[in-house]
Protein backbone atom coordinates (compact mmCIF):
# COMPACT_ATOMS: atom_id res chain seq x y z
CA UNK A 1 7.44 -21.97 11.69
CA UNK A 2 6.53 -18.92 9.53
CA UNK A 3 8.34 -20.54 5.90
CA UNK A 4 6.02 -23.98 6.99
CA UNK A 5 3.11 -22.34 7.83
CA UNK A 6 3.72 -19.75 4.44
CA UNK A 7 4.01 -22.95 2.41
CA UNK A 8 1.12 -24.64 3.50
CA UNK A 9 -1.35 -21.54 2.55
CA UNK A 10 -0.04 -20.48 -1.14
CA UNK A 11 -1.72 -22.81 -2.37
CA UNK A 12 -5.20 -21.98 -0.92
CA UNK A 13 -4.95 -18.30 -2.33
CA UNK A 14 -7.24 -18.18 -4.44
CA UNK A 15 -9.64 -14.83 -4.73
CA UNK A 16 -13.29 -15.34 -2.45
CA UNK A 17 -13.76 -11.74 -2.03
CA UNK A 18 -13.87 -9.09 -5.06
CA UNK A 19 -11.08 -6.80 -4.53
CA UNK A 20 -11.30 -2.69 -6.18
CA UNK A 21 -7.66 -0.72 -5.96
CA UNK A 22 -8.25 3.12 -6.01
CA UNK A 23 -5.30 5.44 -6.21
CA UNK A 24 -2.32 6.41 -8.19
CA UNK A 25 0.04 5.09 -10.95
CA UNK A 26 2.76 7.62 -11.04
CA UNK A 27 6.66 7.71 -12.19
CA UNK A 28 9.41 7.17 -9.74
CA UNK A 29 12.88 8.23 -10.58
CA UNK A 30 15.31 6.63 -8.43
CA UNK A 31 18.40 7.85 -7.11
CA UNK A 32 21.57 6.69 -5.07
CA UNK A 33 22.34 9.40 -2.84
CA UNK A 34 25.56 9.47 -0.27
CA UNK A 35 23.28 12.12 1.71
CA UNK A 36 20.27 14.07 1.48
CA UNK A 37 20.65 17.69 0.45
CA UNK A 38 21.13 20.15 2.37
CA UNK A 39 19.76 23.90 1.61
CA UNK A 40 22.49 25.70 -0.84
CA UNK A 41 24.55 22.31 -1.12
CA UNK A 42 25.00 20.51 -4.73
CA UNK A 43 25.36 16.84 -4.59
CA UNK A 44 25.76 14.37 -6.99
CA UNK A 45 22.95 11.99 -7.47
CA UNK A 46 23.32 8.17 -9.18
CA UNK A 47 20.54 7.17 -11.40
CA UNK A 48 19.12 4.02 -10.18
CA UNK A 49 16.19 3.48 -12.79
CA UNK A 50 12.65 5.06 -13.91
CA UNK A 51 10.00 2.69 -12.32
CA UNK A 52 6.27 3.18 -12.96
CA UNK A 53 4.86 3.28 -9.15
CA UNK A 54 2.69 4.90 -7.29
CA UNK A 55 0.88 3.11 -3.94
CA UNK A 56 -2.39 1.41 -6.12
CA UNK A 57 0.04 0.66 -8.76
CA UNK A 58 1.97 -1.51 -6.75
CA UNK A 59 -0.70 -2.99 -5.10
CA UNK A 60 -2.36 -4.26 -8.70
CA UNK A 61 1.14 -5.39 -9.74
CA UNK A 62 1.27 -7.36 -5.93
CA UNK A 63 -2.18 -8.51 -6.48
CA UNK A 64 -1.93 -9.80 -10.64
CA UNK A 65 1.56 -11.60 -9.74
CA UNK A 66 -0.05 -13.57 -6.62
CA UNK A 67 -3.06 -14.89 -9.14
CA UNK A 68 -5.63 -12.42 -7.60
CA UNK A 69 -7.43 -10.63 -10.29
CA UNK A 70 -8.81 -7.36 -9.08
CA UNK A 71 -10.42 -3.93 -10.16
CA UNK A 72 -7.65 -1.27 -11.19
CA UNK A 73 -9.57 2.45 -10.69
CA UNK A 74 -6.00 4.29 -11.34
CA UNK A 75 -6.58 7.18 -13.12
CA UNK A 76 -4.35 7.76 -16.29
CA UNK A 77 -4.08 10.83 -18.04
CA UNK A 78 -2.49 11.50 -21.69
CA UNK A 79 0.79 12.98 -21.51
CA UNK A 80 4.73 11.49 -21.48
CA UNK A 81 4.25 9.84 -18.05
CA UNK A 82 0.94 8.54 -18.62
CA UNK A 83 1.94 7.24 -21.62
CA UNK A 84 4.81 4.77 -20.20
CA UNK A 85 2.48 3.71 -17.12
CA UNK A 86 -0.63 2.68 -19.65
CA UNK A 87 2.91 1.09 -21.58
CA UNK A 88 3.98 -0.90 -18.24
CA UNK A 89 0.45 -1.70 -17.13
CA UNK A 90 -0.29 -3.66 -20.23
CA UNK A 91 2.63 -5.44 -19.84
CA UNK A 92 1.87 -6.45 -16.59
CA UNK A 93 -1.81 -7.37 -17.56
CA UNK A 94 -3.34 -4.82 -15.96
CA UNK A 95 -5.61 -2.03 -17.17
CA UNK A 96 -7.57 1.12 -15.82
CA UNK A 97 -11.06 1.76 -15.50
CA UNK A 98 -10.37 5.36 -16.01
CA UNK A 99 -8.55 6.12 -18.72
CA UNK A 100 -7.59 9.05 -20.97
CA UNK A 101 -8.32 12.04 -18.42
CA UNK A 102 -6.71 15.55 -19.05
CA UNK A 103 -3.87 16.03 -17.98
CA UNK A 104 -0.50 13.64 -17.25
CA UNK A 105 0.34 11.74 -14.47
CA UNK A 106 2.41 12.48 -11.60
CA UNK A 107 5.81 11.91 -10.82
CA UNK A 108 8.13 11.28 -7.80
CA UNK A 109 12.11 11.84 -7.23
CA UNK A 110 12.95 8.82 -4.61
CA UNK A 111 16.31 9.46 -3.02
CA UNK A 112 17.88 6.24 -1.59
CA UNK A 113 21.13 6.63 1.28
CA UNK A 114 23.28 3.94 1.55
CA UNK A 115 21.28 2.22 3.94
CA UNK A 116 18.49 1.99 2.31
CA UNK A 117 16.43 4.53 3.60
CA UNK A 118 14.23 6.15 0.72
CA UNK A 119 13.02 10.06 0.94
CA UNK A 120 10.37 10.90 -1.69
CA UNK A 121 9.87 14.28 -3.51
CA UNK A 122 6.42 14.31 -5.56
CA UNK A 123 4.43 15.96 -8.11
CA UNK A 124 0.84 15.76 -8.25
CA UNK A 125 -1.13 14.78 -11.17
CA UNK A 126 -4.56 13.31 -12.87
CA UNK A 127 -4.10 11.05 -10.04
CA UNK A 128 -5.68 13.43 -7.53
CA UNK A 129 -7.78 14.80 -9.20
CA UNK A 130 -10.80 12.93 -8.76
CA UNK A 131 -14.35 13.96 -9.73
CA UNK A 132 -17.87 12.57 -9.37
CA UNK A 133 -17.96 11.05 -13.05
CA UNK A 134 -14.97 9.23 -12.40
CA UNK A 135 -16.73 7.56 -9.18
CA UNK A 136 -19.90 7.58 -11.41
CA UNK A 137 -17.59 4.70 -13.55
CA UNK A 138 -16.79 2.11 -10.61
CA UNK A 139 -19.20 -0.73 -9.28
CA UNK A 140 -18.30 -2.07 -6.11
CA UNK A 141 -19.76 -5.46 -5.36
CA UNK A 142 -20.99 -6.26 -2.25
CA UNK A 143 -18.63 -7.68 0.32
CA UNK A 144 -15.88 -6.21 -1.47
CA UNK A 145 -12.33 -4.72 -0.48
CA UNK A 146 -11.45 -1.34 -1.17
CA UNK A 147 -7.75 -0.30 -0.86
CA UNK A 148 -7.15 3.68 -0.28
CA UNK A 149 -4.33 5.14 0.26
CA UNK A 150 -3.53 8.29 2.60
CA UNK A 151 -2.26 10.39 -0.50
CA UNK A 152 -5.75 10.76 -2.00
CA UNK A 153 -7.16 10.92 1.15
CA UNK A 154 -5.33 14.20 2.33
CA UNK A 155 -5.35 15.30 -1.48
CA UNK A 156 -8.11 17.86 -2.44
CA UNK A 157 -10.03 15.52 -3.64
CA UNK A 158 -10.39 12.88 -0.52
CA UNK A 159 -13.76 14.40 0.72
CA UNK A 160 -15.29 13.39 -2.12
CA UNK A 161 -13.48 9.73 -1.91
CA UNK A 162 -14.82 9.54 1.18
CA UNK A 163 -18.35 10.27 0.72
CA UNK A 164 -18.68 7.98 -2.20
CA UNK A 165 -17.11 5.22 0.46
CA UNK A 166 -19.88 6.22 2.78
CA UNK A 167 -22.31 5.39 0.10
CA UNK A 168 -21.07 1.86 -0.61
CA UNK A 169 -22.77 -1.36 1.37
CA UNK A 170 -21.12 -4.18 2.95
CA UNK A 171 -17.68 -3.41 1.66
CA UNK A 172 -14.29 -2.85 3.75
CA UNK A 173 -12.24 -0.32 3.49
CA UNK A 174 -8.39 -1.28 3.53
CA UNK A 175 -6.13 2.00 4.01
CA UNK A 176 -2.89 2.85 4.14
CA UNK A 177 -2.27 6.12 5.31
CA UNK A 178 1.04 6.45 4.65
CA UNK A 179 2.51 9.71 5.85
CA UNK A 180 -0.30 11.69 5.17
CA UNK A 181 -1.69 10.26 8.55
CA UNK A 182 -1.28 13.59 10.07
CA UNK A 183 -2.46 15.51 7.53
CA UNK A 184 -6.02 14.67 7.32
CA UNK A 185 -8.27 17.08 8.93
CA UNK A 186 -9.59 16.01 12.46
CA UNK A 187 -13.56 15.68 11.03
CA UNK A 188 -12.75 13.83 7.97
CA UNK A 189 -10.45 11.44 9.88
CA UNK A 190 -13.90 10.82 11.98
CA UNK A 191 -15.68 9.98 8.98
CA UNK A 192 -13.10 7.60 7.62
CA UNK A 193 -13.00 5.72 10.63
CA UNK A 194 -17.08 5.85 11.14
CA UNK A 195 -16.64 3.11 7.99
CA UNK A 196 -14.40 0.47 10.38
CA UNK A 197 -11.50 0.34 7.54
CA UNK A 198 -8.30 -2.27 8.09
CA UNK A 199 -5.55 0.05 8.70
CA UNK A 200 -2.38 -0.42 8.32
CA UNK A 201 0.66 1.62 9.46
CA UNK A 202 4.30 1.27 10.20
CA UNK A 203 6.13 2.06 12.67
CA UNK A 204 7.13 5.72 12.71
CA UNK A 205 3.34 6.70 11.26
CA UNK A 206 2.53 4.62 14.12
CA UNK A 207 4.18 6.99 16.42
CA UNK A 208 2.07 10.09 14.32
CA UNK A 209 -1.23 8.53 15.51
CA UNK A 210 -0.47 8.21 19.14
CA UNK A 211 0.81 11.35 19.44
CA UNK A 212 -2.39 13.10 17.26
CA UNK A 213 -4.85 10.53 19.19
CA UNK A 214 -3.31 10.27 22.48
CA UNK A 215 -2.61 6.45 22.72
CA UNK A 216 0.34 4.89 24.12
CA UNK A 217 3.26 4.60 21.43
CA UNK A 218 3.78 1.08 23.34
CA UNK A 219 2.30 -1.64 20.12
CA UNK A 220 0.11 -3.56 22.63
CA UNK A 221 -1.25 -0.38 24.22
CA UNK A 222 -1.25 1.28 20.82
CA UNK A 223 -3.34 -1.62 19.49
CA UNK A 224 -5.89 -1.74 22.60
CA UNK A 225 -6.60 2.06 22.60
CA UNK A 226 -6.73 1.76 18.61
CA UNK A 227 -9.80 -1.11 19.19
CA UNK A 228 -11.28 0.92 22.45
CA UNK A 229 -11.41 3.78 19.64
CA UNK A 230 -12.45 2.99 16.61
CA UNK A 231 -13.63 -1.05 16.87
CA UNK A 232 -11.54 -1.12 13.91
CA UNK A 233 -8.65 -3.50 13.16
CA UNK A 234 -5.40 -2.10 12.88
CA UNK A 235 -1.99 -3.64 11.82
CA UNK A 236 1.22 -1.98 12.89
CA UNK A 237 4.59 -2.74 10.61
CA UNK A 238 7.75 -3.01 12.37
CA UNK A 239 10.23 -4.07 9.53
CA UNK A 240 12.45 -6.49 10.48
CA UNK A 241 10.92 -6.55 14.19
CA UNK A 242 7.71 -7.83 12.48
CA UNK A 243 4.26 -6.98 12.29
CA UNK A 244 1.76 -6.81 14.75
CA UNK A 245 -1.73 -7.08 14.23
CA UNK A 246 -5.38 -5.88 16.91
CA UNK A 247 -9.32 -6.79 15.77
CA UNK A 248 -11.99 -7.11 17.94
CA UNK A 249 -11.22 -11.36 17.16
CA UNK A 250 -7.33 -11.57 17.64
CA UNK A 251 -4.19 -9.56 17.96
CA UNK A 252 -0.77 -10.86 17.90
CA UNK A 253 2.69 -10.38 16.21
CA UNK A 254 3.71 -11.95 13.26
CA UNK A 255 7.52 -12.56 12.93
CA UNK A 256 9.32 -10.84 9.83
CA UNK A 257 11.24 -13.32 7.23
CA UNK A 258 14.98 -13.01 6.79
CA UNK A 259 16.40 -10.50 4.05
CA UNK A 260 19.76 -8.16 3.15
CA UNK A 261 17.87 -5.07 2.64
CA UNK A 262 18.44 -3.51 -0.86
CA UNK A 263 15.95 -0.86 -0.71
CA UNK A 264 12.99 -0.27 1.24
CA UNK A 265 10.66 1.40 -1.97
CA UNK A 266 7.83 -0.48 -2.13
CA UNK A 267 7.87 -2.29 1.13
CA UNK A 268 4.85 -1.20 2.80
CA UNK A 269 2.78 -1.33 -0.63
CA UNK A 270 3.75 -4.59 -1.01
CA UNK A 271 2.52 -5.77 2.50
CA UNK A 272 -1.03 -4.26 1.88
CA UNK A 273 -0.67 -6.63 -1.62
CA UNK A 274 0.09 -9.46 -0.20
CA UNK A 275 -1.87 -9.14 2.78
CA UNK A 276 -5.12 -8.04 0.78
CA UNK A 277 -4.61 -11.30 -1.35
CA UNK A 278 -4.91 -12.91 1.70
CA UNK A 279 -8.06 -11.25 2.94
CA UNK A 280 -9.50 -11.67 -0.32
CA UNK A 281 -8.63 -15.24 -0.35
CA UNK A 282 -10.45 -15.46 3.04
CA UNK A 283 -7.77 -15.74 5.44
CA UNK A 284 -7.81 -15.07 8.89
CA UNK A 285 -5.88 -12.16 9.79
CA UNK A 286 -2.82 -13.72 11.46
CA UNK A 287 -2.05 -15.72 8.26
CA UNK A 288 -2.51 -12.82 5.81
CA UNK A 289 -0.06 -10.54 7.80
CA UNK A 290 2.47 -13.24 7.00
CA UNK A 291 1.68 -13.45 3.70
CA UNK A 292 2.08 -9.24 3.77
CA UNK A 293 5.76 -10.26 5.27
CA UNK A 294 6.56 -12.48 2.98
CA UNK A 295 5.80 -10.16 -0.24
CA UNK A 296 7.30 -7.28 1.37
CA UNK A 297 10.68 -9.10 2.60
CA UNK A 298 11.08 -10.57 -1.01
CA UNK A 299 10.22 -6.81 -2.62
CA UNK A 300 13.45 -4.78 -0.09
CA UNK A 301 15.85 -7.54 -0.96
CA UNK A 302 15.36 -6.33 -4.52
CA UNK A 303 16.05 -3.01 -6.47
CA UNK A 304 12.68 -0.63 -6.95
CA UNK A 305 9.28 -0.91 -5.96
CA UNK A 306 7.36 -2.40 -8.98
CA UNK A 307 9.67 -6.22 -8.02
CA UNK A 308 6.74 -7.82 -6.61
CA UNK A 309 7.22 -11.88 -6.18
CA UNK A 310 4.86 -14.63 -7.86
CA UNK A 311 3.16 -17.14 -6.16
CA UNK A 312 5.90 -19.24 -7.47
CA UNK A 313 8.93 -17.24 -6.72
CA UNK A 314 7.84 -17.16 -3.00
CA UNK A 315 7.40 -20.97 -2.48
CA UNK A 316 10.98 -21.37 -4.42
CA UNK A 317 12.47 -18.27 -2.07
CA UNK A 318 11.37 -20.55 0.96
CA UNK A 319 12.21 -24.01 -0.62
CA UNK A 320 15.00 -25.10 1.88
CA UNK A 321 14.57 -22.77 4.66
């Protein structure tokens, strides 16, 4: 039911809605490793690959390679690592409306066990360090999305993201928090939700935000004290289990696809891709969730997190299933 209903709507996507990615391009060094470290130990790491990543980055990458052209605000800076991101980004067709700040970009050491369980170590860069000229730069269309992500929100800088948000008309806010859900202070959190984003979580950040808000860690409880809350759609990512999904409209769960997990870097960036070319292509919630299962079951069946599908690679992927 999911491949027939995925191969019915690829070829309606098609952009309807502007779409403006804010966040980070950074470096991600990847690494095999049989454990993580332990304080005093010495292990041996396996070089997997440097990947240009970082959350927006991913999402512009998911975006371009599903046909849906949007507006790349990723800071760059002009050092080594900003340097090979402004390299990959051309490649990929993509460029930054800020470009050529001071300083480099930032950089993240992504261990991966043999499961496929990723932990990330990171280094800040340009890519927090946003300023009121830089805003000064974007124009936001009316009845646009805007993707954030929790790591500029809980960065130094995410009280000024926010009040330029609160500034903007008739857009929607899509965020990620990521793991930084617990680390945004209590009156900022308020303010963030006062604009009614599209959330989306995963499971164990899930679990953060019922314990910080008090809701039931239950996902149909979760989702109706989430609405009761905020009157804000929320969607809640349960890998393999699925995703489930709560508006004001609808709420359901969307079945995951099959996949032998590789590695799961990536996987929730590529789900706000490919469910934001969706919602940009003016699909009802229900049907862009799948599509956000689809990209991200395609992207952990594959090595890194900058492996985003085409169009065409998911219809062939789901040919003769």
């Amino acid at each position: 039911m999911n491949t027939t209903r995925l191969r019915a709507l690829l070829p309606d996507l098609a952009r309807r809605q502007p779409v403006t990615v804010v966040g980070a391009a950074v470096i991600d060094v990847i690494a095999d490793a049989y454990a993580l470290p332990w304080r005093g130990c010495d292990i041996e790491l396996k070089q997997q690959g440097v990947n240009v990543g970082g959350c927006a980055l991913n999402i512009a990458v998911a975006l371009k390679r599903l046909g849906i052209e949007a507006s790349n605000a990723l800071p760059l800076g002009q050092g080594v690592w900003s340097d090979i991101i402004r390299h990959r980004m051309a490649k990929e067709g993509l460029h930054s409306l800020i470009d050529n700040a001071e300083g480099d970009n930032g950089w993240c050491l992504a261990l991966v066990e043999p499961d496929g369980e990723r932990t990330f170590m990171s280094f800040s860069g340009v890519e927090n360090q946003w300023n009121a000229d830089w805003l000064a730069q974007l124009t936001i269309p009316p009845d646009s999305w805007i993707y954030f992500s929790g790591y500029q929100l809980a960065s130094p800088c995410g009280e000024l993201l926010v009040s330029w948000l609160e500034g903007l008309e008739r857009v929607t806010p899509f965020i990620d928090f990521g793991p930084r859900i617990g680390d945004i202070p209590d009156p900022l959190m308020a303010r963030i939700m006062a604009c009614h984003p599209l959330v989306s979580l995963n499971r164990q950040e899930a679990d953060i935000a019922a314990e910080r808000f008090g809701f039931s860690h239950e996902p149909n409880a979760f989702g109706a004290a989430w609405l009761a809350a905020f009157a804000s759609p929320v969607i809640v990512r349960h890998d393999k289990d699925g995703a489930w999904y709560f508006s004001q409209q609808s709420s359901g769960c969307v079945p995951a696809f099959a996949t032998t997990v590789v590695d799961t870097i990536g996987a929730g960036d590529s789900h706000a891709g490919g469910m934001l070319a969706g919602l940009a292509s003016g699909w009802a919630l229900a049907d862009a969730v799948l599509l956000g299962n689809a990209v991200a079951s395609w992207v952990v069946g594959h090595r890194g997190g900058d492996c985003a599908p085409t169009r065409e690679a998911l219809l062939l992927a789901h040919k003769n299933v």
